[in-house]
Protein backbone atom coordinates (compact mmCIF):
# COMPACT_ATOMS: atom_id res chain seq x y z
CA UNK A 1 38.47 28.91 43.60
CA UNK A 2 35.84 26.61 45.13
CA UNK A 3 33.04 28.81 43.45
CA UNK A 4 34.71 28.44 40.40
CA UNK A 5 34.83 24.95 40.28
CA UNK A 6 31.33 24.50 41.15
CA UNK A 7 29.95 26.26 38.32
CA UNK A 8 32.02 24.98 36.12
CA UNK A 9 30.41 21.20 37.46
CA UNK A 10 27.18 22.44 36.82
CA UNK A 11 28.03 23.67 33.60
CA UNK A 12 28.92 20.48 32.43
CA UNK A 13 26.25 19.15 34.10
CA UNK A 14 23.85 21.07 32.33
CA UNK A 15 25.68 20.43 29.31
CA UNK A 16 25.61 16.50 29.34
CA UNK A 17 21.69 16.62 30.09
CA UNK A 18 20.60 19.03 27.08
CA UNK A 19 22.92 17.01 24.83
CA UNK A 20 21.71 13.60 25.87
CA UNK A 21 17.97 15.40 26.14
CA UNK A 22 14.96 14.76 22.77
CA UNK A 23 13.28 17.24 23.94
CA UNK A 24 13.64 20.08 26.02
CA UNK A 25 12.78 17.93 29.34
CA UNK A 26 15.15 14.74 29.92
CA UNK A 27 13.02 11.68 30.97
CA UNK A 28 14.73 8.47 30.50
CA UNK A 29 12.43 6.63 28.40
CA UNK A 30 11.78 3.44 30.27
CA UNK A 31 10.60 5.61 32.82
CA UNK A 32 8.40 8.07 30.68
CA UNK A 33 7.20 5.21 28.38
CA UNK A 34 7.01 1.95 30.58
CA UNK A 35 3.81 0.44 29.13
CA UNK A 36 5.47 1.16 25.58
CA UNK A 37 8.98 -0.44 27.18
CA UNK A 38 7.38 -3.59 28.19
CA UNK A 39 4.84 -4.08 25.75
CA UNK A 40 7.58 -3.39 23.06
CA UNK A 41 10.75 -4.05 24.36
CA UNK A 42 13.54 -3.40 21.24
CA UNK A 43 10.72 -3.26 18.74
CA UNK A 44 10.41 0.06 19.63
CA UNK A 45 12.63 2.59 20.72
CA UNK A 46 11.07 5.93 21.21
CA UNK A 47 14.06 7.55 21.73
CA UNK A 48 15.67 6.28 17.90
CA UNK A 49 12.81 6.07 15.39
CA UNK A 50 12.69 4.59 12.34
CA UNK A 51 13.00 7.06 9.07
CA UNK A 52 9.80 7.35 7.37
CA UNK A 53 9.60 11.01 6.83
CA UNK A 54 12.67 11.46 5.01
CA UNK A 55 13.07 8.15 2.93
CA UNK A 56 14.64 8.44 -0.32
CA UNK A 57 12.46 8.29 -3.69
CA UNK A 58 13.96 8.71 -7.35
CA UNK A 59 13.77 12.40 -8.05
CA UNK A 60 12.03 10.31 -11.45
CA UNK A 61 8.79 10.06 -8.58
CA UNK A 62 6.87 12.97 -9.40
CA UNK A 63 3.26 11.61 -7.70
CA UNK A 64 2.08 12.17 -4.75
CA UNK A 65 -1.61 11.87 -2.84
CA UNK A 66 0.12 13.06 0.73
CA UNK A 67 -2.10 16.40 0.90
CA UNK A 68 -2.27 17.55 4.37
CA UNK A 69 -1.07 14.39 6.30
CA UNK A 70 2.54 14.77 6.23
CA UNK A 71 3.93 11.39 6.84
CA UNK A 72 6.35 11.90 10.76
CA UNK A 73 8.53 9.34 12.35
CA UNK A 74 6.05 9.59 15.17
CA UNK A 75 2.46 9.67 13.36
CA UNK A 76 4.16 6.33 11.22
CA UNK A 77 5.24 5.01 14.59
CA UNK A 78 1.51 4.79 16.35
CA UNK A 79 -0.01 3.58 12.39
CA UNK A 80 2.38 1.01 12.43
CA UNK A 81 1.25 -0.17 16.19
CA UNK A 82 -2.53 0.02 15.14
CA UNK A 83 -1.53 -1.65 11.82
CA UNK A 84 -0.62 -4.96 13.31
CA UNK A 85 -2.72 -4.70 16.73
CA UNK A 86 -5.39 -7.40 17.25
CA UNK A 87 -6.70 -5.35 19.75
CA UNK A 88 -8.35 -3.28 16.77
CA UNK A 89 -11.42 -6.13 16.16
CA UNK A 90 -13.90 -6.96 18.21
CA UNK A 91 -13.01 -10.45 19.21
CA UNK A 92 -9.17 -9.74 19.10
CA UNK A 93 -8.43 -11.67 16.19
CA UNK A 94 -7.63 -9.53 13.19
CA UNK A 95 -5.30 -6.74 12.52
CA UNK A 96 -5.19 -4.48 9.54
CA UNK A 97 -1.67 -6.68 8.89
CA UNK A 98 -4.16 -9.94 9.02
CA UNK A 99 -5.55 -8.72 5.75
CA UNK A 100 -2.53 -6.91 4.63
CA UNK A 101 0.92 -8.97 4.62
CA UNK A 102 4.48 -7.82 4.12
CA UNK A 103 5.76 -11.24 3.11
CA UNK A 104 2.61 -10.86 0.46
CA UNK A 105 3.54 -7.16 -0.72
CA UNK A 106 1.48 -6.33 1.71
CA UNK A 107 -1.48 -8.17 0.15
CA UNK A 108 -3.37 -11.71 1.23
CA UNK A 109 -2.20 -15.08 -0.45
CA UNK A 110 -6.15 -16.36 0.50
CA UNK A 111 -8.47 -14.84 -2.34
CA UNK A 112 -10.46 -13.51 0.79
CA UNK A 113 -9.40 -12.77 3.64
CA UNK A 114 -10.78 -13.65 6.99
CA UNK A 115 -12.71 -11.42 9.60
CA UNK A 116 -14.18 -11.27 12.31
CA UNK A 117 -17.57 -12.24 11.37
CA UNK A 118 -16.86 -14.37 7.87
CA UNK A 119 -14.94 -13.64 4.96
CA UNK A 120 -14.06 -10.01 3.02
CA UNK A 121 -15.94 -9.45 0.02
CA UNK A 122 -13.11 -8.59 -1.71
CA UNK A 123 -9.67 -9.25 -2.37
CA UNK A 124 -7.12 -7.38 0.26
CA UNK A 125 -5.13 -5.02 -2.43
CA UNK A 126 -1.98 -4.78 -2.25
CA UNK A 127 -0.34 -1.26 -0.49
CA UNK A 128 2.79 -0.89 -1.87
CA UNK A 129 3.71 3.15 -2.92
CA UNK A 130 -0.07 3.59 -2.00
CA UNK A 131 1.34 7.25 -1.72
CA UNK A 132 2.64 7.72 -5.05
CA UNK A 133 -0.68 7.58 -7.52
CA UNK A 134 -2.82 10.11 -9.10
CA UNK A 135 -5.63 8.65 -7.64
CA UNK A 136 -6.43 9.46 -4.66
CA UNK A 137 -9.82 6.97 -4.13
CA UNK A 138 -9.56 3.65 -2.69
CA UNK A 139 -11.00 0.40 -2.45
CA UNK A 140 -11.69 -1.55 -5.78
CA UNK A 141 -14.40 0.52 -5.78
CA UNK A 142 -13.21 3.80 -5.03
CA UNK A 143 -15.94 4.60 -1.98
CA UNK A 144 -13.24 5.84 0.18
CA UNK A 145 -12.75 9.60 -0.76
CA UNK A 146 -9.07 9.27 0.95
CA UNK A 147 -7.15 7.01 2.37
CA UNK A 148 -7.22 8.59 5.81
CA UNK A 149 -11.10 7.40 5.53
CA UNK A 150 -10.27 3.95 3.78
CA UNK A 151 -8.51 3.58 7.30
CA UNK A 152 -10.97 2.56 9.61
CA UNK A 153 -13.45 1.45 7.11
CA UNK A 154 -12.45 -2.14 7.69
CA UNK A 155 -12.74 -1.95 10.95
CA UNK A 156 -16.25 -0.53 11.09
CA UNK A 157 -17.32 -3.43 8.87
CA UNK A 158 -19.24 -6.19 10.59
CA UNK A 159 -17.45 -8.99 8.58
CA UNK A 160 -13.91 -7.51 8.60
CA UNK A 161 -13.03 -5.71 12.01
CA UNK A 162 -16.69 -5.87 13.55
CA UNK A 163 -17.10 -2.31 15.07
CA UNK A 164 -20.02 -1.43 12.85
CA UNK A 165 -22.11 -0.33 15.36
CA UNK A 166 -25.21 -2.32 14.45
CA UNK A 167 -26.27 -6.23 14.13
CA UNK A 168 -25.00 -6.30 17.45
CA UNK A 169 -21.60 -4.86 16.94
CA UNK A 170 -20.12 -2.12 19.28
CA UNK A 171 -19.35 1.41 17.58
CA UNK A 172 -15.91 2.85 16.78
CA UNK A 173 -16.38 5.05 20.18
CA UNK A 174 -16.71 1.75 21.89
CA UNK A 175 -12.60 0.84 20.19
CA UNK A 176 -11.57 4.42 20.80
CA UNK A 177 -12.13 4.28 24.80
CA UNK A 178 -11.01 0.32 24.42
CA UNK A 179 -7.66 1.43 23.28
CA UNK A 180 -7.70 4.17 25.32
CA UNK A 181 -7.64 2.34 28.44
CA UNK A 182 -4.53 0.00 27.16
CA UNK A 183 -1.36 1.35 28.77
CA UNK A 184 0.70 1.44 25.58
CA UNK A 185 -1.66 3.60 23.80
CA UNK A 186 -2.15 6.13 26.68
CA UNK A 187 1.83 6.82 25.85
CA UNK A 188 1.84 6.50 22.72
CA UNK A 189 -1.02 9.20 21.47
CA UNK A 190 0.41 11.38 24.27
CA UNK A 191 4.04 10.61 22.37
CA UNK A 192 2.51 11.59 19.30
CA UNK A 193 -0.09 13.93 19.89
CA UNK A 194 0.52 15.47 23.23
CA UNK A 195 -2.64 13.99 24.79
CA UNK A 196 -3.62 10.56 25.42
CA UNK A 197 -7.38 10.79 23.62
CA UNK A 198 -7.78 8.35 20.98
CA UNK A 199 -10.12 9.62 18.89
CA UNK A 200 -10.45 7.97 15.12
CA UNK A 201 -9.40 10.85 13.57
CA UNK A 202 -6.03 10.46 15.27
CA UNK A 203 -5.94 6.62 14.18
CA UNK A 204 -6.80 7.67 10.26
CA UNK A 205 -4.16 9.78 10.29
CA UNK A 206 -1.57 7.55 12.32
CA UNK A 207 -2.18 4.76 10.03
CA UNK A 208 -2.25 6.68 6.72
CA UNK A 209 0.96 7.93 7.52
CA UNK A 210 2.22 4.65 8.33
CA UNK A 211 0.55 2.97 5.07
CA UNK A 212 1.89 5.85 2.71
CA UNK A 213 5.54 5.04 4.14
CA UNK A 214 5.65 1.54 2.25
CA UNK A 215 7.43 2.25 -0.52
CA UNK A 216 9.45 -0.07 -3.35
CA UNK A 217 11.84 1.56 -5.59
CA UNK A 218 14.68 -1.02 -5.17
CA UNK A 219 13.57 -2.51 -8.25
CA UNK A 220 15.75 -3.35 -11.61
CA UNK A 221 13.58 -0.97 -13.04
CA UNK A 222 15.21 1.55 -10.60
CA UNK A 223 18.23 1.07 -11.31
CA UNK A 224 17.63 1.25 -15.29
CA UNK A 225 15.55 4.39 -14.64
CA UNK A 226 17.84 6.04 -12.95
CA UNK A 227 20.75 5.56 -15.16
CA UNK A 228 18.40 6.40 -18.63
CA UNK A 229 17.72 9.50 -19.90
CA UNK A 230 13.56 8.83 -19.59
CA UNK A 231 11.20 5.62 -19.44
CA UNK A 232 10.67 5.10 -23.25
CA UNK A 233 14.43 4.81 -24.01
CA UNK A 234 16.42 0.99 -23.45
CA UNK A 235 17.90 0.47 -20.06
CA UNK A 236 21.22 -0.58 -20.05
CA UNK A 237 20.87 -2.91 -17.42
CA UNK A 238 17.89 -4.67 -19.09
CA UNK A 239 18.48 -7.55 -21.04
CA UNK A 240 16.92 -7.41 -25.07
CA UNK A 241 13.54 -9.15 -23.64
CA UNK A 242 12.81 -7.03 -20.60
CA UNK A 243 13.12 -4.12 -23.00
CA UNK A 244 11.41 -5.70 -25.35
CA UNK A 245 8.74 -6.34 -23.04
CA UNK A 246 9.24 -2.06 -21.73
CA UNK A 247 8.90 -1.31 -25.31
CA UNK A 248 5.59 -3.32 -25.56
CA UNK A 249 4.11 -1.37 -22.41
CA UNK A 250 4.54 1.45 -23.78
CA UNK A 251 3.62 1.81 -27.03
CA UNK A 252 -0.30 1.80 -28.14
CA UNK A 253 -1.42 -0.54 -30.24
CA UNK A 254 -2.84 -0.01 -33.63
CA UNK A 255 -6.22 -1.60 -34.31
CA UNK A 256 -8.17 -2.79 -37.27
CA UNK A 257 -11.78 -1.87 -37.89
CA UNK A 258 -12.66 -5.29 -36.04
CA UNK A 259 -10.04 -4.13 -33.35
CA UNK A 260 -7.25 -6.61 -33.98
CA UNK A 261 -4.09 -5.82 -33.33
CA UNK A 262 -2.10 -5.27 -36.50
CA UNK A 263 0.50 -3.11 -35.22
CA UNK A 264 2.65 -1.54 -32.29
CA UNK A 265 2.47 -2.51 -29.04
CA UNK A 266 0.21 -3.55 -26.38
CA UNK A 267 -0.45 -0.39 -24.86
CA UNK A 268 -0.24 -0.89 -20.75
CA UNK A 269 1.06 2.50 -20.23
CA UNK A 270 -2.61 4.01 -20.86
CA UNK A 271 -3.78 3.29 -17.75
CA UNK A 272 -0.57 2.35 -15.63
CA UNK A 273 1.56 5.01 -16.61
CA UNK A 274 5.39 5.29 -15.55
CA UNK A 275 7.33 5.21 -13.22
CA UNK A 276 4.57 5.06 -11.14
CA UNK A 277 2.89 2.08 -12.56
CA UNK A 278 -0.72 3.65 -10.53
CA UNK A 279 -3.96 3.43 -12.15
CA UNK A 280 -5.45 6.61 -13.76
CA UNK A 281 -8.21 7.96 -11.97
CA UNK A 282 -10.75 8.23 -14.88
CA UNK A 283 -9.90 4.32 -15.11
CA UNK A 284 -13.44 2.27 -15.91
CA UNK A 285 -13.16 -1.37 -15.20
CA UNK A 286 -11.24 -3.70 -16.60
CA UNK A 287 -13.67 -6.40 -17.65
CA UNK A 288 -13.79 -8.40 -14.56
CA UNK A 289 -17.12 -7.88 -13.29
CA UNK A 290 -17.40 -11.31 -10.68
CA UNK A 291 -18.77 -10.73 -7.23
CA UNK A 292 -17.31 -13.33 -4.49
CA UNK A 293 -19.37 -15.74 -3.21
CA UNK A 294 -22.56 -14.57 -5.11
CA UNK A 295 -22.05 -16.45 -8.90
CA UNK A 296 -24.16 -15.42 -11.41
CA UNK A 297 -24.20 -11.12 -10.06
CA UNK A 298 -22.02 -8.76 -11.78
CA UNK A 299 -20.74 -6.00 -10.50
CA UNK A 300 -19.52 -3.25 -12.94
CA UNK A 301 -18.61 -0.77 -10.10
CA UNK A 302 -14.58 -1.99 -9.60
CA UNK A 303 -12.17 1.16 -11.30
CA UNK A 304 -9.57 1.19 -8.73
CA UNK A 305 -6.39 -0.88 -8.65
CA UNK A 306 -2.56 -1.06 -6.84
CA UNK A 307 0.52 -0.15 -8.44
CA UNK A 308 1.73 -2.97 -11.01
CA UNK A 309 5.16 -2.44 -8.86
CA UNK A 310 5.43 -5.45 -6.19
CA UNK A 311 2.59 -7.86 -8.69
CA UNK A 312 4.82 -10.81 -7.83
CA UNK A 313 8.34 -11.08 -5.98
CA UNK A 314 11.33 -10.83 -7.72
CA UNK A 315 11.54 -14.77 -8.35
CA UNK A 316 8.55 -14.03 -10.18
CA UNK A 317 6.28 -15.84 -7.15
CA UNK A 318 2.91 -14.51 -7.32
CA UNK A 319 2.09 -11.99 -4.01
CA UNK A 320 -1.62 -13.83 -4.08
CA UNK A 321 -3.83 -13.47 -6.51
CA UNK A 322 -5.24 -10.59 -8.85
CA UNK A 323 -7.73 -8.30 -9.13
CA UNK A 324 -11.03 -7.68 -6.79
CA UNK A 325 -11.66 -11.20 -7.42
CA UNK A 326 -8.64 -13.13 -6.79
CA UNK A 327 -9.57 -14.90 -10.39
CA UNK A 328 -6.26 -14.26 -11.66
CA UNK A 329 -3.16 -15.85 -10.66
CA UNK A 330 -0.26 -15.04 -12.71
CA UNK A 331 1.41 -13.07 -15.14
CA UNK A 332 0.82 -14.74 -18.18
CA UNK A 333 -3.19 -15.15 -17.21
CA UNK A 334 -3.69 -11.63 -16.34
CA UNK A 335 -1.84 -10.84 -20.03
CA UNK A 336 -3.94 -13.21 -21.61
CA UNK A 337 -7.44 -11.68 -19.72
CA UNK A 338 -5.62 -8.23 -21.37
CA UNK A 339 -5.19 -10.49 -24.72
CA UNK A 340 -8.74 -10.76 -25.59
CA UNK A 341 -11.81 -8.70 -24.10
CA UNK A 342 -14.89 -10.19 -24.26
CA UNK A 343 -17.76 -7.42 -23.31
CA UNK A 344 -20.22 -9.39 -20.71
CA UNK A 345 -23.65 -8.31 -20.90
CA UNK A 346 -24.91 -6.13 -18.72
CA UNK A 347 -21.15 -4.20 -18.34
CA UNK A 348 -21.85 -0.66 -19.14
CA UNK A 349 -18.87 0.26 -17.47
CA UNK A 350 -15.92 -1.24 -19.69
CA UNK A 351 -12.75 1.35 -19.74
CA UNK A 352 -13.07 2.42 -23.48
CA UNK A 353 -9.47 1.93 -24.23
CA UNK A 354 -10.45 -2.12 -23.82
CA UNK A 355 -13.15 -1.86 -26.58
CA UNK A 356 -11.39 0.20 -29.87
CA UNK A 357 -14.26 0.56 -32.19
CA UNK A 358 -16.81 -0.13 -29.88
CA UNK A 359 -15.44 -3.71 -29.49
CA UNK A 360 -13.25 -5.60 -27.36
CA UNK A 361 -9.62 -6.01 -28.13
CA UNK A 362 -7.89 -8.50 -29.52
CA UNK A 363 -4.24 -7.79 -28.98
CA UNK A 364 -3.18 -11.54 -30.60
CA UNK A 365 0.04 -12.10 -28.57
CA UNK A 366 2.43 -14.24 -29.94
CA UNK A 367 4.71 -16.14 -26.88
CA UNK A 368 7.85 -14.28 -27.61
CA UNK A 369 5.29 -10.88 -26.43
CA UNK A 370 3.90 -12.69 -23.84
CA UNK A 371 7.14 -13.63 -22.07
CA UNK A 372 8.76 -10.50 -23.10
CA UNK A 373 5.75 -8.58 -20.95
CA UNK A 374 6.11 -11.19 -18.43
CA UNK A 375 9.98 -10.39 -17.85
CA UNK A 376 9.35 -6.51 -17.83
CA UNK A 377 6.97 -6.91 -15.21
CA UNK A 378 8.80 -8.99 -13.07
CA UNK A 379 11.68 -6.00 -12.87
CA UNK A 380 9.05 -3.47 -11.04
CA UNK A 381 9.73 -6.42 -7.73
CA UNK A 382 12.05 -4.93 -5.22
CA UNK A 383 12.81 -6.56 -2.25
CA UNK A 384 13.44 -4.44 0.76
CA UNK A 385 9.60 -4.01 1.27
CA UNK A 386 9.13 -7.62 2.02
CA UNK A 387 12.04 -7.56 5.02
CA UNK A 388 12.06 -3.95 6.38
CA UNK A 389 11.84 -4.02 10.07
CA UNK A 390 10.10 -0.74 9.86
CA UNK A 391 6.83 -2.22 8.42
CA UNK A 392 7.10 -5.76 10.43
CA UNK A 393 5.18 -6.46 13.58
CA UNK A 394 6.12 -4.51 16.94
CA UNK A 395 4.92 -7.33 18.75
């Protein structure tokens, strides 16, 4: 009888620890993760992660730039630390979220944003469904193949993130054994990767994963979408302007032999096309050729662009300004820039949909268009992006 009852104790024993166990080793995770535990307290519970692997998307989402970096609750985890650590810049002043805001769409309000050793030379673009696109390029300019290398580009630049490695900066090695001797990220690459080495691939791929988890498809687009047969049809939730204003962004315009508008519609879809809203990859620029802080240069070389989804919040309030510039700051300005292309000299690199007959276009709006296009846009604006504990600070 005695033997009997004491494996029975032991079964249950053995019972409560495999159920209450993550893994196949129970180690109570204040005492397995202290450095993450103190550093973190409730920001971050190892033991109940936030979803980013399995979030849902409209089964309308067909686009996808993932490849071999499959987003995990633990790779997201670690990106989202790195995203908002200081400790990633040489002076311990700017994070990737410096640049990169959720309140903003994850873009700047400032037309630059500030670094370590000056100003960006661009503007910070914004990262919302940075997954979902054809393209798979990034930076206005497209020099980052991926966006696993786009990563830690910033932070090897001597103005941005300052571990360039030359004029004086220290290398990326030099941040890889910095974070490596911070407590938190001893656990953490060990919790993700089964070793504590920080290397930079680890990072790019932590902080891709974490970047391609932002999504928006709360939208009133969404909801129209997903109750309509397919994007060029009316959505019943839409009042007659917003489709009006659908109806306008998608359907080409018909041009004279000066290229004046004389018919149909204004066209948007051609490079933005839906549900997507992301730029197509053979994209050439868009007739903004400015460079920051150097009038006078041009530079031809910008093809790349966000998803129109998120361009302002759902008030209509601007997420900072537009394009590589900042030169634009609202809807109606960056419609009118669309309304009338005037070819600079010297830009051999105009997108040939912008210049019909070898000239640019004159799409000659009328307001009820304009605000039409202004009220479709504003229904790609969701508004769980901007409050989503998942992509806030840890801190």
């Amino acid at each position: 009888m005695l033997l009997k009852t004491y494996l029975h104790l032991t079964l249950l024993s053995f019972l409560f620890v495999s159920c209450n166990s993550n893994d196949s080793t129970y180690e109570p995770i204040a005492e397995a993760y202290p450095n993450v535990v103190a550093t973190f307290g409730n920001n971050l519970d190892l033991n109940n992660l936030n979803n980013y692997a399995n979030q849902s998307i409209p089964n309308y989402i067909t686009k996808d730039n993932t490849l071999g970096n499959v987003i995990s609750d633990k790779g997201a985890t670690l990106g989202r630390v790195l995203f908002y650590d200081k400790n990633l810049s040489s002076n311990n002043t700017i994070s990737c979220s410096s640049c990169h805001i959720q309140a903003n769409a994850f873009s700047d309000s400032k037309v630059v944003s500030d670094g370590v050793n000056g100003t960006t030379g661009r503007h910070s673009m914004r990262l919302i469904n940075s997954r979902f696109s054809n393209e798979r390029k990034f930076f206005w300019d497209e020099r980052a193949a991926t966006l696993e290398i786009q990563t830690t580009m910033p932070i090897k630049n001597h103005g941005e993130m300052g571990f360039s490695g030359e004029n004086g900066d220290q290398s990326i090695t030099d941040l890889t054994l910095k974070l490596g001797n911070i407590g938190y990220y001893k656990e953490l690459f060990k919790f993700v990767y089964g070793t504590e080495e920080v290397t930079e691939s680890k990072m790019q791929n932590a902080l891709a994963q974490f970047v391609r988890s932002i999504q928006s498809f709360d939208s009133k687009y969404d909801t129209g979408r997903a109750q309509a047969p397919n994007n060029n049809a009316n959505f019943a939730n839409f009042t007659a302007q917003e489709n009006l204003g659908k109806n306008l962004f998608n359907t080409p315009p018909i041009f004279d032999a000066t290229s004046n508008r004389t018919a149909g519609g204004v066209g948007c879809i051609g490079c933005h096309a839906a549900p997507e809203f992301d730029i197509d990859p053979n994209t050439l620029n868009n007739g903004i050729i400015g460079t920051i802080g150097s009038p006078g240069v041009i530079d031809i070389t910008n093809t790349r662009a966000p998803s129109l989804r998120d361009l302002v919040k759902q008030d209509g309030t601007p997420n900072g300004p537009m394009m590589h510039t900042g030169v634009i700051t609202t809807l109606q300005a960056a419609i009118g820039h669309y309304g009338t292309i005037n070819i600079a000299p010297g830009n051999t690199n105009l997108d040939p949909r912008l210049r019909p007959n070898g000239m640019g276009q004159k799409l000659n709006l009328n307001a009820t268009e304009v605000n039409a296009l202004i009220a479709f846009l504003r229904t790609l604006s969701g508004s769980n992006v901007y409050v989503d504990p998942k992509w806030s600070t840890p801190f």
